[in-house]
Protein backbone atom coordinates (compact mmCIF):
# COMPACT_ATOMS: atom_id res chain seq x y z
CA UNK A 1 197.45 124.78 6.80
CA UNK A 2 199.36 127.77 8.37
CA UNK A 3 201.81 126.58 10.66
CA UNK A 4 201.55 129.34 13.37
CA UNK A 5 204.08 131.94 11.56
CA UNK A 6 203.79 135.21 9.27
CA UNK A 7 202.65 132.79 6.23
CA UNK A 8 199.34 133.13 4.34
CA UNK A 9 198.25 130.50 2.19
CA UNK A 10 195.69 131.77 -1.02
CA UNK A 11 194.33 128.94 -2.73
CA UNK A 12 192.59 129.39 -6.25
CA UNK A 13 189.54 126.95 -7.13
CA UNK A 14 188.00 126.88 -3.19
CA UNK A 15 188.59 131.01 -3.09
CA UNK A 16 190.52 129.62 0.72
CA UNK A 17 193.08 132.10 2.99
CA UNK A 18 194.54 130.22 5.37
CA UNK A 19 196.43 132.11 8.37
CA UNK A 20 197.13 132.06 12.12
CA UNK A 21 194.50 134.64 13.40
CA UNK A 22 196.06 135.16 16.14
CA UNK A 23 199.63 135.95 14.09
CA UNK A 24 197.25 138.26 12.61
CA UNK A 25 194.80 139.73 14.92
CA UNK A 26 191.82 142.23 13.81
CA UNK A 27 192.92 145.44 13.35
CA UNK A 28 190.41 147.56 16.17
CA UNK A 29 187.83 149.67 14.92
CA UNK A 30 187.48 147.38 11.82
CA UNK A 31 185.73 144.26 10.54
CA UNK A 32 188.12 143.14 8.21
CA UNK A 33 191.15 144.06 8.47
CA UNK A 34 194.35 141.72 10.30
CA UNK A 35 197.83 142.72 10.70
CA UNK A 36 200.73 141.87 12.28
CA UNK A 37 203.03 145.16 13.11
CA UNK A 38 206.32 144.12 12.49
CA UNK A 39 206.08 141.57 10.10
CA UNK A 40 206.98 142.63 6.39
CA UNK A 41 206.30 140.19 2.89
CA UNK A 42 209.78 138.80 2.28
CA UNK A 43 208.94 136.40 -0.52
CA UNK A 44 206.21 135.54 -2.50
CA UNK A 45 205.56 132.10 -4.59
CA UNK A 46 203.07 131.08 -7.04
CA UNK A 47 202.75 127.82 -7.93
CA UNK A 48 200.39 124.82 -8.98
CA UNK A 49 198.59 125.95 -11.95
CA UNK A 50 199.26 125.31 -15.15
CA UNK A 51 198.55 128.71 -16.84
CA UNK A 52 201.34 129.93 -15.04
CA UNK A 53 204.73 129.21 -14.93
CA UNK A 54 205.56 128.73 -11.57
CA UNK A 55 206.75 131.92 -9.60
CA UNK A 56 209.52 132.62 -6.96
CA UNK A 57 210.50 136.31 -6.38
CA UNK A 58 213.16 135.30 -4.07
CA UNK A 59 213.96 137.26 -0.60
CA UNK A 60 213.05 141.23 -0.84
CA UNK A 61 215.22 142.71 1.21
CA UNK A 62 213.61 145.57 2.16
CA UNK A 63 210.30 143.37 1.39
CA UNK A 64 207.61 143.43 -0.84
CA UNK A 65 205.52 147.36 -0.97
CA UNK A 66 203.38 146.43 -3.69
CA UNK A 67 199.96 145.35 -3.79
CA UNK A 68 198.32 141.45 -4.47
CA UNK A 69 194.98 141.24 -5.82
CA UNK A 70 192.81 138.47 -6.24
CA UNK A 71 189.54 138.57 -7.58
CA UNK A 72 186.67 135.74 -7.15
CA UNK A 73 183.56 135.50 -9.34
């Protein structure tokens, strides 16, 4: 579970996001959309599944610009 703070939990299998909604509230004027407005993505980790090895990027600095998909079927 989150634990109140900028973290967001994806877990594969049960397609679940888990998140403090009200760390990251609705953005107005959209459906679904949250953000927080000063946090950034310092670090990301992927972990628990065998097909990958498992992942630490470490602290970005300036933190993370890119883009995470996942896709469901």
């Amino acid at each position: 579970m989150s634990d109140s703070s900028g973290e967001i939990i994806i877990k594969g299998g049960s397609c679940e996001l888990t998140f403090d909604h009200e760390v990251f509230p609705l953005v107005q004027g959209e459906t679904r959309i949250r953000k927080h407005n000063t946090l950034e993505i310092k670090r990301i980790i992927i972990s628990d599944d065998p097909l990958f090895e498992d992942y630490d990027s470490d602290e970005h600095e300036e933190g993370f610009k890119g883009t995470i998909r996942v896709i469901c079927s």
